[in-house]
Every structure is written in C-alpha cells, then in structure tokens.
C-alpha atoms as a PDB file:
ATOM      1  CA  UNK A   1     -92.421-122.445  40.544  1.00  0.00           C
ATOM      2  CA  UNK A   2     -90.912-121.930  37.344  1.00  0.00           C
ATOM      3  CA  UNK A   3     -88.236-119.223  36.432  1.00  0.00           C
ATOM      4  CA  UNK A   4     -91.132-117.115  34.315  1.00  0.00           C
ATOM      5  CA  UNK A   5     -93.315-117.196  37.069  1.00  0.00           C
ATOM      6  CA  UNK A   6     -90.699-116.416  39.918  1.00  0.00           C
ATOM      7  CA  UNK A   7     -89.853-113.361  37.464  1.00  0.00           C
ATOM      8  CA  UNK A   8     -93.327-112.369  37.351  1.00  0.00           C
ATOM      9  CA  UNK A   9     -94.293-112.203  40.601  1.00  0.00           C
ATOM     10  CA  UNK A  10     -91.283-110.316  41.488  1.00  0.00           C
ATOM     11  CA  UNK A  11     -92.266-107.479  38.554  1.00  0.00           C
ATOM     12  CA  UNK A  12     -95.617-107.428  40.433  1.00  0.00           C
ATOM     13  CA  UNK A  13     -94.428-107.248  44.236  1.00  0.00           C
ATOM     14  CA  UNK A  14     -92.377-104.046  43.048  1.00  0.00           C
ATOM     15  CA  UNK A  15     -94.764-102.738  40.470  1.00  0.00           C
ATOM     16  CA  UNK A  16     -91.994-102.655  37.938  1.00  0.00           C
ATOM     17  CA  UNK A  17     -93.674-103.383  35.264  1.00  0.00           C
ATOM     18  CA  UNK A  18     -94.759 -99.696  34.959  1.00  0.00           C
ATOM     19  CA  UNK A  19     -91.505 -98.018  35.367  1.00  0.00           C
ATOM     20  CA  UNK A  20     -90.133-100.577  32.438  1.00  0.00           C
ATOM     21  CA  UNK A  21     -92.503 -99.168  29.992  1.00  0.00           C
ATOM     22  CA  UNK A  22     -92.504 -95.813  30.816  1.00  0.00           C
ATOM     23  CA  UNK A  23     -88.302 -96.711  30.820  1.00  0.00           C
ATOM     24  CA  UNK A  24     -88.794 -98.307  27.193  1.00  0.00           C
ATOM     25  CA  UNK A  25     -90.928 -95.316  25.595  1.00  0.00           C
ATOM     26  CA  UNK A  26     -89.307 -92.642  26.460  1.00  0.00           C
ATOM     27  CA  UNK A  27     -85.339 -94.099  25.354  1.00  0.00           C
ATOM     28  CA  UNK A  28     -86.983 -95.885  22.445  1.00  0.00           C
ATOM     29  CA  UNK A  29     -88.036 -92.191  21.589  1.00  0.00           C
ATOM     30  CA  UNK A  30     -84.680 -90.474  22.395  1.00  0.00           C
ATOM     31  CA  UNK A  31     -83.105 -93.459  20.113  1.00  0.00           C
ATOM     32  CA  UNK A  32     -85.724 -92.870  17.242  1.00  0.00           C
ATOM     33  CA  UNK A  33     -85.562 -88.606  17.528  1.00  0.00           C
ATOM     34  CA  UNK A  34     -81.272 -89.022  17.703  1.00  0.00           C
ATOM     35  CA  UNK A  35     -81.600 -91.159  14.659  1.00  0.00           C
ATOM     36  CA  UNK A  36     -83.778 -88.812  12.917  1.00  0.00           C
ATOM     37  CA  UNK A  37     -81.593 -86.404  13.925  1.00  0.00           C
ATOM     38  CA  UNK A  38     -78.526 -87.477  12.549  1.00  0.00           C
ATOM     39  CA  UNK A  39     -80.233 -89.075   9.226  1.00  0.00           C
ATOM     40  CA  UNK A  40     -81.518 -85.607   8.603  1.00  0.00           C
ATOM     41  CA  UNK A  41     -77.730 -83.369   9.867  1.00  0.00           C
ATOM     42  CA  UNK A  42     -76.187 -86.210   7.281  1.00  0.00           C
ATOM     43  CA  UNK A  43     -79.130 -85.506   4.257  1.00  0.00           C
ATOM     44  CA  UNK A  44     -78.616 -81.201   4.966  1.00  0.00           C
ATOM     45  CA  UNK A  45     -74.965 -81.952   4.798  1.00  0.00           C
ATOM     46  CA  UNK A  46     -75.238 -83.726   1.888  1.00  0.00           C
ATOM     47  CA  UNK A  47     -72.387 -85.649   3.355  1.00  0.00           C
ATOM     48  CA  UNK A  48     -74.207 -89.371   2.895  1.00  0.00           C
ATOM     49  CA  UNK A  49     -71.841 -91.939   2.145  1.00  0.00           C
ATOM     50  CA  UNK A  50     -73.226 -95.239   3.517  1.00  0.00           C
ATOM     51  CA  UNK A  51     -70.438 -96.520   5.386  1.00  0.00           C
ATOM     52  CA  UNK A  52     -69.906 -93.267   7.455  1.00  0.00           C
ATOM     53  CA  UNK A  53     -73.619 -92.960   7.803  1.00  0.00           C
ATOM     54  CA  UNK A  54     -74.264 -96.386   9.599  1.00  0.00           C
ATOM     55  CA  UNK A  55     -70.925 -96.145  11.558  1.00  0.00           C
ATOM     56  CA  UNK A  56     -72.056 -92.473  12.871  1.00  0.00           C
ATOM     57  CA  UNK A  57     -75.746 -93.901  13.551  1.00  0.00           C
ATOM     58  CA  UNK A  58     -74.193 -97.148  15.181  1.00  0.00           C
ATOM     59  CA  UNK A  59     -72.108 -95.403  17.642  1.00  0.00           C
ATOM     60  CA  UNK A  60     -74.985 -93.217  18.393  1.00  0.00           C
ATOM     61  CA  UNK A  61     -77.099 -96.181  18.989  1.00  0.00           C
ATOM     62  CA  UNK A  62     -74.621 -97.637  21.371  1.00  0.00           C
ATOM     63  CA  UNK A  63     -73.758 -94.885  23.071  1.00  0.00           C
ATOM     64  CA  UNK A  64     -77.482 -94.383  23.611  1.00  0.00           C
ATOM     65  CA  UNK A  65     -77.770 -98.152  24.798  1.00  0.00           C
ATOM     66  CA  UNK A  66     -75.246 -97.695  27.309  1.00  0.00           C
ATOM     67  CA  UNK A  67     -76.269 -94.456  28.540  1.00  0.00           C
ATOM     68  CA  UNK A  68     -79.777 -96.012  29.293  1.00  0.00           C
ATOM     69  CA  UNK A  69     -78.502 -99.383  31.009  1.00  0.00           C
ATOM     70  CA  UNK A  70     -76.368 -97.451  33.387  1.00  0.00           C
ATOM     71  CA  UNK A  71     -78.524 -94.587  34.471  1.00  0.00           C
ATOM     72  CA  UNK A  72     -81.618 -97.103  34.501  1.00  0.00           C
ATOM     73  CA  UNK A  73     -79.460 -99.345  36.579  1.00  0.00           C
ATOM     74  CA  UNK A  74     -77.801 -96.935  39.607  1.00  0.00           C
ATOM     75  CA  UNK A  75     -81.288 -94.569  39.705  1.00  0.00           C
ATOM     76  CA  UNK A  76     -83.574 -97.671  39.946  1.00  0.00           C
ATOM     77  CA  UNK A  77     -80.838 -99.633  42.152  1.00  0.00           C
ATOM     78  CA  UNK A  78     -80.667 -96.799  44.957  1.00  0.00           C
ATOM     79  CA  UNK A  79     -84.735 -96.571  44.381  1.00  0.00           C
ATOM     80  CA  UNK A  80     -85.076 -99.910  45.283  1.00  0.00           C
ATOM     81  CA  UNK A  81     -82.431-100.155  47.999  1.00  0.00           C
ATOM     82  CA  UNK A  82     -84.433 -97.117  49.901  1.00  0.00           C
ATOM     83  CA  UNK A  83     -88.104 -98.445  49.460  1.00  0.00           C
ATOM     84  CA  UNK A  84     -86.914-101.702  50.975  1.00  0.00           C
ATOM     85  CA  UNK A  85     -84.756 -99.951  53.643  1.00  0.00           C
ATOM     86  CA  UNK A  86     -87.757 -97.829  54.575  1.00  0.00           C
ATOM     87  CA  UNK A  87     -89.886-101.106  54.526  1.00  0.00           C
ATOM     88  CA  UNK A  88     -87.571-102.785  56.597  1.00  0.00           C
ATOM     89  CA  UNK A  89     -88.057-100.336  59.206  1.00  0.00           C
ATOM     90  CA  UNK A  90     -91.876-100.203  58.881  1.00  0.00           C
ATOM     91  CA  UNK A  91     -91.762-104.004  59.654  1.00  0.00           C
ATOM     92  CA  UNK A  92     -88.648-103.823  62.071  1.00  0.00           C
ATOM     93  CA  UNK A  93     -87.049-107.354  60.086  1.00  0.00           C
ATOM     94  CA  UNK A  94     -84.724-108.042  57.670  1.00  0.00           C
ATOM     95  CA  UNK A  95     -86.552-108.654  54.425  1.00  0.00           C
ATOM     96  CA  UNK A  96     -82.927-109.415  53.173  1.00  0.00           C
ATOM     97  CA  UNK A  97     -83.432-112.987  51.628  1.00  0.00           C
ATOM     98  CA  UNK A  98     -87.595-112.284  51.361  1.00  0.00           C
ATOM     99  CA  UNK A  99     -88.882-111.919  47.921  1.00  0.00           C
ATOM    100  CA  UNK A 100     -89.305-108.204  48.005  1.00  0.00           C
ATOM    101  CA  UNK A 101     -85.524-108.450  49.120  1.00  0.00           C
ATOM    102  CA  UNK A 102     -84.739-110.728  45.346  1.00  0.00           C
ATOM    103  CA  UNK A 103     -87.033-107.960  43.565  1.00  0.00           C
ATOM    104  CA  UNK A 104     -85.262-105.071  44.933  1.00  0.00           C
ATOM    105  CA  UNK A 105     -81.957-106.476  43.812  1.00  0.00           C
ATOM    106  CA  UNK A 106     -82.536-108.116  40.526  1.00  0.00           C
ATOM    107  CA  UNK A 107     -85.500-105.558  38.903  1.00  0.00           C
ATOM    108  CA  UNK A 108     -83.140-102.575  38.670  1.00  0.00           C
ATOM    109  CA  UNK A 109     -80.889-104.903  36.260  1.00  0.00           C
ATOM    110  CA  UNK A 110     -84.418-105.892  34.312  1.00  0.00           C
ATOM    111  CA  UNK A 111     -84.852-102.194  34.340  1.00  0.00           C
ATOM    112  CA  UNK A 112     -81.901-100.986  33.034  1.00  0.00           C
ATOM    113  CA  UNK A 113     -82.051-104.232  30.195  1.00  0.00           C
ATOM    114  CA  UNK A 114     -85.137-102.691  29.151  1.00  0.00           C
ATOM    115  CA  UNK A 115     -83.777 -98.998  29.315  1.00  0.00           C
ATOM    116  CA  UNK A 116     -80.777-100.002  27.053  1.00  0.00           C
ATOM    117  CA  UNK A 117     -82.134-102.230  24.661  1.00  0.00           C
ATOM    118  CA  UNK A 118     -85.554 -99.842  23.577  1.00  0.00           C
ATOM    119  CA  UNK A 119     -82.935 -97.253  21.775  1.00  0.00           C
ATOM    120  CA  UNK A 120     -80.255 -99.567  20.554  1.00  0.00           C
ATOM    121  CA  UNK A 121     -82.769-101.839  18.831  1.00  0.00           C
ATOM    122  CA  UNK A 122     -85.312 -98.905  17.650  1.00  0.00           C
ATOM    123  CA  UNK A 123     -82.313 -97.032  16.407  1.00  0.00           C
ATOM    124  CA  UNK A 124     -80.888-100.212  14.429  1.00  0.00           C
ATOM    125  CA  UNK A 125     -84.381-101.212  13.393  1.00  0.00           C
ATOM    126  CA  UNK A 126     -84.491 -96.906  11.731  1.00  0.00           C
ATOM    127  CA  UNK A 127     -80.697 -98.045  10.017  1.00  0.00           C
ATOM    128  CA  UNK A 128     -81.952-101.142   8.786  1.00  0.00           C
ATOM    129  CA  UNK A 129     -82.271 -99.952   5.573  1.00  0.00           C
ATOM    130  CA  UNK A 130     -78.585 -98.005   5.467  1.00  0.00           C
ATOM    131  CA  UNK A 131     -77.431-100.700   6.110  1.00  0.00           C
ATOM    132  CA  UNK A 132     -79.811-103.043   2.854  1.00  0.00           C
ATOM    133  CA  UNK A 133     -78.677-100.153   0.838  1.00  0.00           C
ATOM    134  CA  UNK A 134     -75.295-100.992   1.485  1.00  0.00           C
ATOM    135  CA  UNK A 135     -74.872-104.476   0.838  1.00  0.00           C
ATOM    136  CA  UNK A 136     -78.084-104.505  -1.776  1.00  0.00           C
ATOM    137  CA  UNK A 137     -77.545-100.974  -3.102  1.00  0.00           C
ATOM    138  CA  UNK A 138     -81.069-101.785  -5.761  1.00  0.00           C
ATOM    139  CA  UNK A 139     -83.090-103.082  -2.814  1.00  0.00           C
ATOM    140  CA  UNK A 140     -83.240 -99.321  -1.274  1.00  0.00           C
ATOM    141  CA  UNK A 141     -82.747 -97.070  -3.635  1.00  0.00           C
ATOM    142  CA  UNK A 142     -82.950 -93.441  -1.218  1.00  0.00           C
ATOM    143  CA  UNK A 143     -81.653 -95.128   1.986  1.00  0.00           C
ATOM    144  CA  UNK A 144     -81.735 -91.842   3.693  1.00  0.00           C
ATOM    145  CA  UNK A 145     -84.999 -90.895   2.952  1.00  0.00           C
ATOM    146  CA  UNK A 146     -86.453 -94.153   3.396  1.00  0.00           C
ATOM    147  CA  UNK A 147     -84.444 -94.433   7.214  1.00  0.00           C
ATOM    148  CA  UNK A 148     -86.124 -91.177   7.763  1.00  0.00           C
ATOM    149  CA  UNK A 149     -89.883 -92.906   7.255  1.00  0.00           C
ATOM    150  CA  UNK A 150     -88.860 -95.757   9.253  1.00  0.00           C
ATOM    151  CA  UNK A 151     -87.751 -93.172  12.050  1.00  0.00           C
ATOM    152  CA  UNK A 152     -91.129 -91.017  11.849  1.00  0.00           C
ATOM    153  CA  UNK A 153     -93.086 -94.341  11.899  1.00  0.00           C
ATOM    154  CA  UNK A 154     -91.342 -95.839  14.595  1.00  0.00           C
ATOM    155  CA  UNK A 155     -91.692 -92.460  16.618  1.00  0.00           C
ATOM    156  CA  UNK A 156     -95.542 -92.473  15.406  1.00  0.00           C
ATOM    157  CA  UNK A 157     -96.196 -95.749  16.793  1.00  0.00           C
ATOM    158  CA  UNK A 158     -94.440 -94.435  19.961  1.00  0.00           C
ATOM    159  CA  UNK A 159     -96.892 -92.176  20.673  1.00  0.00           C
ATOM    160  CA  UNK A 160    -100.016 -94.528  19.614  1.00  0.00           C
ATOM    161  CA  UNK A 161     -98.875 -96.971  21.991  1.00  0.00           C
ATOM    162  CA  UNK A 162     -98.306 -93.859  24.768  1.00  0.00           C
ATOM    163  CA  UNK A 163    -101.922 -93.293  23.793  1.00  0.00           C
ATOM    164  CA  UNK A 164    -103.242 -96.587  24.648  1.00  0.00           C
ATOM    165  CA  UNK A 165    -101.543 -96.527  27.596  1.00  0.00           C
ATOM    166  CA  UNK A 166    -102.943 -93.270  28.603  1.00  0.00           C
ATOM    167  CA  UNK A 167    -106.600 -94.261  27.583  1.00  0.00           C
ATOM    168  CA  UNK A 168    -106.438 -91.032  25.257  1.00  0.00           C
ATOM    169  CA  UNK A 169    -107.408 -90.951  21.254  1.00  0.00           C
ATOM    170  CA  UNK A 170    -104.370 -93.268  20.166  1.00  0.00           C
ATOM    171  CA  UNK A 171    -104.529 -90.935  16.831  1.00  0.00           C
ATOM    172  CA  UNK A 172    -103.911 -88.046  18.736  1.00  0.00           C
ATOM    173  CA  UNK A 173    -101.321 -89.301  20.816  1.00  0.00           C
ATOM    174  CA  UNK A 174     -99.157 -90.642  17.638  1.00  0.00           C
ATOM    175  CA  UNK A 175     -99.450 -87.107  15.990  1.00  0.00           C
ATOM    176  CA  UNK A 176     -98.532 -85.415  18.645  1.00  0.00           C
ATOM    177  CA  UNK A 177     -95.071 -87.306  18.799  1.00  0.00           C
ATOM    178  CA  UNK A 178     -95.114 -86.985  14.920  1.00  0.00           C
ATOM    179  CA  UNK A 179     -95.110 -83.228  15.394  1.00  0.00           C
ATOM    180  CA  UNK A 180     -92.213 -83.399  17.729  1.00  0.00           C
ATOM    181  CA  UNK A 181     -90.165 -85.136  14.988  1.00  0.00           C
ATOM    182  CA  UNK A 182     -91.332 -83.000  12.436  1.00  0.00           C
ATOM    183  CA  UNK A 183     -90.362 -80.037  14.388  1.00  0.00           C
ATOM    184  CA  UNK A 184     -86.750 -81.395  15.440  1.00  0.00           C
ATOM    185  CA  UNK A 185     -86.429 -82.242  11.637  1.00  0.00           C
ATOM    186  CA  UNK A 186     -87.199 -78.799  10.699  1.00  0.00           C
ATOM    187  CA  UNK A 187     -84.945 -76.936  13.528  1.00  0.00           C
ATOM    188  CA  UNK A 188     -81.712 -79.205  12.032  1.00  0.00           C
ATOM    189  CA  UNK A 189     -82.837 -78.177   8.340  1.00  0.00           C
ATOM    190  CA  UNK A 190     -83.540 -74.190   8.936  1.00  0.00           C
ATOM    191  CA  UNK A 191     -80.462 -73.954  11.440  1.00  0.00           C
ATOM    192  CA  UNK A 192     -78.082 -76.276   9.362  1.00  0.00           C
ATOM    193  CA  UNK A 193     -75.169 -73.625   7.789  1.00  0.00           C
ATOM    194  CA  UNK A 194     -74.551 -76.788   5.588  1.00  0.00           C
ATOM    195  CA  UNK A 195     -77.200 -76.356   3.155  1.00  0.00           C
END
C-alpha cells in the first residue's frame, strides 16, 4: 500500500478529515481578519512605509502560524490519546502498534500542519502585493488598498466555501463573513485616535 493511501485510510479511521477543515477555515480566517486588521491600523495611521508594513504583517503571520501548529498539535494530541485509551478499554487490548494506534499518533501532527499553514499562507497570499509594491513599486500602485481587497476576497471565499460545506446559499455564507470584515474594518477606523 502506498504512502498516500496508508495516509488516507488513517484520515478516515479517525475522521480527521473534518476537524482539518474546520482547523483550516477558521485560522485561515483569524490570519485573513489579523491581516485586515493591521493593513487597515497601518492605512488610519497613515504610518505605511512598505518595509515596516510587511515586517509587522510577517511577524503577525508567523506568530499566527505558530500559535495554530502548537495548540492544533497538544489539543488534538491529548484528543486522540483519550479516544484510543477509552477504545482500548472498550476492546480490553492494546491497539498500540494497530492502525488506529499510527492515526492517533501521527493525525494530531497533520492537524496541527494544517492549523499552521491556513493563516501563514492566507496572510502572505493578503501581503503579496506589499510586498510587489516593494520591489516593483509601478506594478501596485495603492499596495494598501489593494492588500485590503485581497484580504476581503480571501475572507469572502472563506465563507463561500463554509457555505458549501454547510449545504447553505454559498452567497449568503460569503457575505456574511464579508460583513464580519467590514465591521472589524470599521471598529479599527471609528475607534482609531490616529486619524
């Protein structure tokens, strides 16, 4: 059995696959609303030199990465440890070396990949163009603004895909999240002493 299909039956014997998505969607929209955030705090501000800009939004995106990898991993690791524990002593034997025993070990670290990566790379998909503007200054010329679209249709698409998921009007779903950003964009604005 290959490697792919080892990993896939293990993601089906725990019923991971769920938790990974519901994992992805919410970070990747905690990375997307931080970066919206923190594009909008820096446009208020009026404080928008480049370099600071992507160095602020990079640490945040890090930060973000790491804070998702390790909660993911020690949550989902002592989640897994207990159901197969409490299975153990359903079926009075070790299930140790079984399958379920490899799946209960190695999907909290899948997890946690997943709950890591789905800020960092949303977030450095929203700088993406900070980061044109800076070494193409005439390819972007509002990088700010334009990171700001990117952000609000990355957080749009967020809530479309939530929408599929859910089996609800996918339209719906993605303005609903649009609202939220909308809102949290507004908040920063109104409350900013800054402007």
């Amino acid at each position: 059995m290959s490697i792919t299909h080892q990993l896939l039956l293990l993601i089906r014997i725990t019923k991971s696959r769920n938790i990974a998505r519901r994992y992805f969607v919410v970070n990747g929209f905690d990375g997307a609303l931080t970066m919206l955030g923190l594009l909008t705090g820096f446009y208020v501000s009026g404080q928008n030199t480049l370099p600071v800009v992507i160095s602020v939004c990079l640490g945040a995106a890090i930060a973000l990465g790491m804070s998702g990898m390790t909660s993911a991993y020690i949550s989902e690791a002592a989640e897994k440890r207990r159901e197969l524990k409490r299975l153990e002593r359903a079926m009075i034997a070790d299930l140790g070396e079984s399958a379920y025993g490899h799946a209960a070990r190695l999907m909290p670290f899948l997890i946690a990949i997943v709950n890591g990566l789905a800020p960092f790379l949303i977030a450095l998909l929203i700088i993406s163009p900070l980061a044109l503007a800076h070494w193409q200054p005439q390819l972007v010329p509002n990088p700010l603004e334009t990171a700001a679209v990117v952000a609000f249709l990355i957080i749009f698409l967020l809530g479309v895909f939530l929408g599929r998921i859910n089996g609800r009007f996918w339209l719906w779903s993605g303005l609903q999240t649009l609202i939220v950003a909308a809102m949290t964009a507004l908040l920063i604005y109104v409350l900013s002493p800054l402007k």
